[in-house]
Protein backbone atom coordinates (compact mmCIF):
# COMPACT_ATOMS: atom_id res chain seq x y z
CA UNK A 1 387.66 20.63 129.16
CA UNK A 2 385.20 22.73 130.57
CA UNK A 3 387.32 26.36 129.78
CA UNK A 4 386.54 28.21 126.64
CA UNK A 5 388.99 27.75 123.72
CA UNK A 6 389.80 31.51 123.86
CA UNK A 7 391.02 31.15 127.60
CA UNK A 8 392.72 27.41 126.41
CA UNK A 9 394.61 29.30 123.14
CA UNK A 10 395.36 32.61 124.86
CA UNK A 11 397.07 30.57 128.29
CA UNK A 12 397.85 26.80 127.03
CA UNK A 13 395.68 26.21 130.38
CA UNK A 14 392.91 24.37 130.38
CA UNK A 15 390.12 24.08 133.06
CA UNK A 16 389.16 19.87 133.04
CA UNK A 17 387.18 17.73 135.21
CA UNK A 18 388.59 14.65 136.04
CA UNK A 19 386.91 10.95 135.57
CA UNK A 20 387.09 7.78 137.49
CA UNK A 21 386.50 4.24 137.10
CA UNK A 22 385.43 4.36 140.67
CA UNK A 23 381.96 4.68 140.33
CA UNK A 24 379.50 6.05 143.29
CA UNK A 25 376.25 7.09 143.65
CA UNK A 26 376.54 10.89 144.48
CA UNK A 27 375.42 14.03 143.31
CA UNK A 28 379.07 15.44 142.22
CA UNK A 29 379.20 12.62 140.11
CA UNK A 30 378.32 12.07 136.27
CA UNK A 31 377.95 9.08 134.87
CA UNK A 32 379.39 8.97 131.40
CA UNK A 33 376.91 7.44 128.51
CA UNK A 34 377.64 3.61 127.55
CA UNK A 35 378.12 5.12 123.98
CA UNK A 36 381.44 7.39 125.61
CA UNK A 37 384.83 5.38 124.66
CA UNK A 38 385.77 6.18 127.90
CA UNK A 39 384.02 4.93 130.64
CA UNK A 40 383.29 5.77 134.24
CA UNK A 41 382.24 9.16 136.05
CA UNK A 42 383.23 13.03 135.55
CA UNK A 43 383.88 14.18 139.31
CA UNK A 44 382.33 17.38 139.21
CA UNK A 45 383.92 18.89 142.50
CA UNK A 46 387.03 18.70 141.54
CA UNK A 47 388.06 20.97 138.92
CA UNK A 48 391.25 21.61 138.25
CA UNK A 49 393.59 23.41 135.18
CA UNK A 50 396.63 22.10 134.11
CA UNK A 51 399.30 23.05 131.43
CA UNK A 52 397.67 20.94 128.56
CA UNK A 53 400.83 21.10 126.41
CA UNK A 54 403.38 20.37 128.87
CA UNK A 55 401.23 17.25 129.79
CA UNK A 56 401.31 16.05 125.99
CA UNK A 57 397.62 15.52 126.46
CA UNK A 58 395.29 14.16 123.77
CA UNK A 59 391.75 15.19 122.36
CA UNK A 60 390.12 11.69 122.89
CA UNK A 61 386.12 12.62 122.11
CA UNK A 62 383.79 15.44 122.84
CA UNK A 63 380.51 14.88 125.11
CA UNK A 64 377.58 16.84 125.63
CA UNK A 65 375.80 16.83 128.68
CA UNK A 66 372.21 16.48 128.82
CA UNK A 67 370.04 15.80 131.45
């Protein structure tokens, strides 16, 4: 998620950017480390929030991004 946990406790929104498998070679695009358990590329352009609780979803690892 890229939303605060304030914003996250206070609406049970979060704000996420998705990742593909699909990987490409453009400038909206980050490549996750080979260390990440999941693998593939963050797609920076297209943020979007969902209802994290009503989509049962699960805290799989946390990432920092550095250049």
């Amino acid at each position: 998620m890229v939303s605060s946990y304030a914003f996250n406790q206070s609406t049970n929104f979060g704000v996420i950017c998705p990742i593909t498998s699909t990987k490409k070679n453009l400038p909206t695009r980050f490549s996750l480390t080979s260390t990440s358990k999941i693998k593939g590329q963050v797609l920076i352009s297209q943020l979007k929030s969902l209802d994290y609780t009503e989509r049962q979803c699960e805290f799989v690892e946390k990432s920092l991004i550095m250049n």
